[in-house]
Protein backbone atom coordinates (compact mmCIF):
# COMPACT_ATOMS: atom_id res chain seq x y z
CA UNK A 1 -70.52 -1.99 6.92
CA UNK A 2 -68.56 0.88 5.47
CA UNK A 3 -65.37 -1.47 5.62
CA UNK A 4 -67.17 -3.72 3.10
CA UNK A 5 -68.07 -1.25 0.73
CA UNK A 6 -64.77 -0.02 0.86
CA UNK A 7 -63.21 -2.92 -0.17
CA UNK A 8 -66.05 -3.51 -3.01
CA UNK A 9 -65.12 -0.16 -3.92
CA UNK A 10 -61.20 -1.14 -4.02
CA UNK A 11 -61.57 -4.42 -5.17
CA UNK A 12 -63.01 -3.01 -8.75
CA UNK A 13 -60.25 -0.69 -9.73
CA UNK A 14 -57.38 -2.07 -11.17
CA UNK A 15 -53.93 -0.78 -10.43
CA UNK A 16 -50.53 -1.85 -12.04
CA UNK A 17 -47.95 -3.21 -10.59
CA UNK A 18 -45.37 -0.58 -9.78
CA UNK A 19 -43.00 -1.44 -12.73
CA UNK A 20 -46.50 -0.24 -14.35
CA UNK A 21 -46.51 2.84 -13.05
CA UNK A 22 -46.46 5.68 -15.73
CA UNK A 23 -48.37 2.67 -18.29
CA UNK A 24 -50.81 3.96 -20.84
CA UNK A 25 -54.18 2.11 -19.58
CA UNK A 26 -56.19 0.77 -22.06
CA UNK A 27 -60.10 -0.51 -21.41
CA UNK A 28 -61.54 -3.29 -23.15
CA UNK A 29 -64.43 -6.22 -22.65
CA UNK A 30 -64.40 -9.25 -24.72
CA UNK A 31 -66.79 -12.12 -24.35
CA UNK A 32 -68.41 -9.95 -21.42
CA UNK A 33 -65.05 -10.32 -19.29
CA UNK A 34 -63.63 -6.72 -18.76
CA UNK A 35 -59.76 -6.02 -19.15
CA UNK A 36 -57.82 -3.74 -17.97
CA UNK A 37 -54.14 -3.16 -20.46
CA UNK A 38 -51.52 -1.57 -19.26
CA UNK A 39 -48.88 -0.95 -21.60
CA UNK A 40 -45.13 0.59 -20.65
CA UNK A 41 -42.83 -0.12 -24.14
CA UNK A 42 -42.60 -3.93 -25.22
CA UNK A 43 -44.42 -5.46 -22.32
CA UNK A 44 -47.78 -4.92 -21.27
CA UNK A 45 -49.77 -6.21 -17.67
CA UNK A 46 -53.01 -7.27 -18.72
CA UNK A 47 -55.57 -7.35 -15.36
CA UNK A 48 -59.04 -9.50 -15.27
CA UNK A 49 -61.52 -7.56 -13.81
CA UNK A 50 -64.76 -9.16 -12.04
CA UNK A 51 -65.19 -12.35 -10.59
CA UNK A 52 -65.20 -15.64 -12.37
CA UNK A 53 -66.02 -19.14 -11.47
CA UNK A 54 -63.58 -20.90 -12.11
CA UNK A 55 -65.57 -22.97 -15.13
CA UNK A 56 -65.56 -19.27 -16.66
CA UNK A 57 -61.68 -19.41 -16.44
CA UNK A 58 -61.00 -21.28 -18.77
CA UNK A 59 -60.73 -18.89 -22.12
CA UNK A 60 -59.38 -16.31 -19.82
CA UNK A 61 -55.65 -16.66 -21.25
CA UNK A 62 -56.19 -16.46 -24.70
CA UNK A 63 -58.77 -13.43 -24.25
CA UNK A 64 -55.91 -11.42 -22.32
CA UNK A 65 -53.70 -11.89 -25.11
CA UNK A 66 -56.59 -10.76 -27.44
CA UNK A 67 -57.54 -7.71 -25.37
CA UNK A 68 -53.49 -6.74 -25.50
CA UNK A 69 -53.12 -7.16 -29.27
CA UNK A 70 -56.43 -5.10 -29.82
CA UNK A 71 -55.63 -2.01 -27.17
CA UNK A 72 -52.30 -1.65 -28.16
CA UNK A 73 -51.86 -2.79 -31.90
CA UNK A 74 -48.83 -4.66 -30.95
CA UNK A 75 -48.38 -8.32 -31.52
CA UNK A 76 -47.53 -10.69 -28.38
CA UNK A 77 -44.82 -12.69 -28.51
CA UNK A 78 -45.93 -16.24 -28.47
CA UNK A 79 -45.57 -18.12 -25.16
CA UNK A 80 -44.65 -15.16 -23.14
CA UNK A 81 -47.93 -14.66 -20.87
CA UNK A 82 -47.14 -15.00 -17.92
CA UNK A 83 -48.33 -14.65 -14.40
CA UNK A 84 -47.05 -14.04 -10.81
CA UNK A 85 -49.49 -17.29 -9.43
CA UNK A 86 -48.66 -20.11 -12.08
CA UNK A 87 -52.80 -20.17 -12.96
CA UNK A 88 -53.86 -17.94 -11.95
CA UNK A 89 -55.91 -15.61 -14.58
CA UNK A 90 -56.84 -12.38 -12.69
CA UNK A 91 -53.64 -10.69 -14.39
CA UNK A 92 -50.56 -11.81 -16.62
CA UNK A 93 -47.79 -9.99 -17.93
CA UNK A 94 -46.59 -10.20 -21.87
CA UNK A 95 -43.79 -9.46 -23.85
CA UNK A 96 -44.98 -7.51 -27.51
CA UNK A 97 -43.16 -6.78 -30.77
CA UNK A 98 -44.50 -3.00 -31.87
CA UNK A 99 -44.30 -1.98 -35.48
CA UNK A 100 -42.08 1.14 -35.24
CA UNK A 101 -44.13 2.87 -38.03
């Protein structure tokens, strides 16, 4: 029993991946699908928090990129999300272009 809560414990924090590490997190929810931004220069790892069916997957891309241009007030560059499981939308990595002023 206290091996499953553990791991429903785990399972809802988000970590970045280590060339994360050091990121300024960001928090946001849009459409009631949490995000979790983490941004480290001109890319950004953008994590899906919760579970989804997969019928509720299917605006998931386009609200990551969303939920990166709001926390960080960057633009992404088009056509760079991408992910480590070709698919898969429970996190995705993206280049941005930052307004230096």
């Amino acid at each position: 029993m206290r091996m499953i809560l553990l791991f429903l414990l785990l399972s809802a924090c988000a970590s970045p991946a280590p060339q994360f590490l050091g990121a300024t997190r960001h928090d946001i929810t849009l459409d009631g699908i949490r995000f979790a931004v983490f941004q480290k220069s001109e890319e950004a790892e953008v994590i899906r928090l919760g579970y989804l069916t997969r019928r509720q997957r299917a605006p998931v891309p386009e609200l990551m990129v969303t939920a990166v241009e709001r926390t960080t007030g960057c633009a992404v560059i088009r056509n760079s999300l991408r992910s480590r499981l070709p698919g898969d939308t429970g996190e995705a990595r993206v280049s941005l272009r930052c307004d230096p002023g």
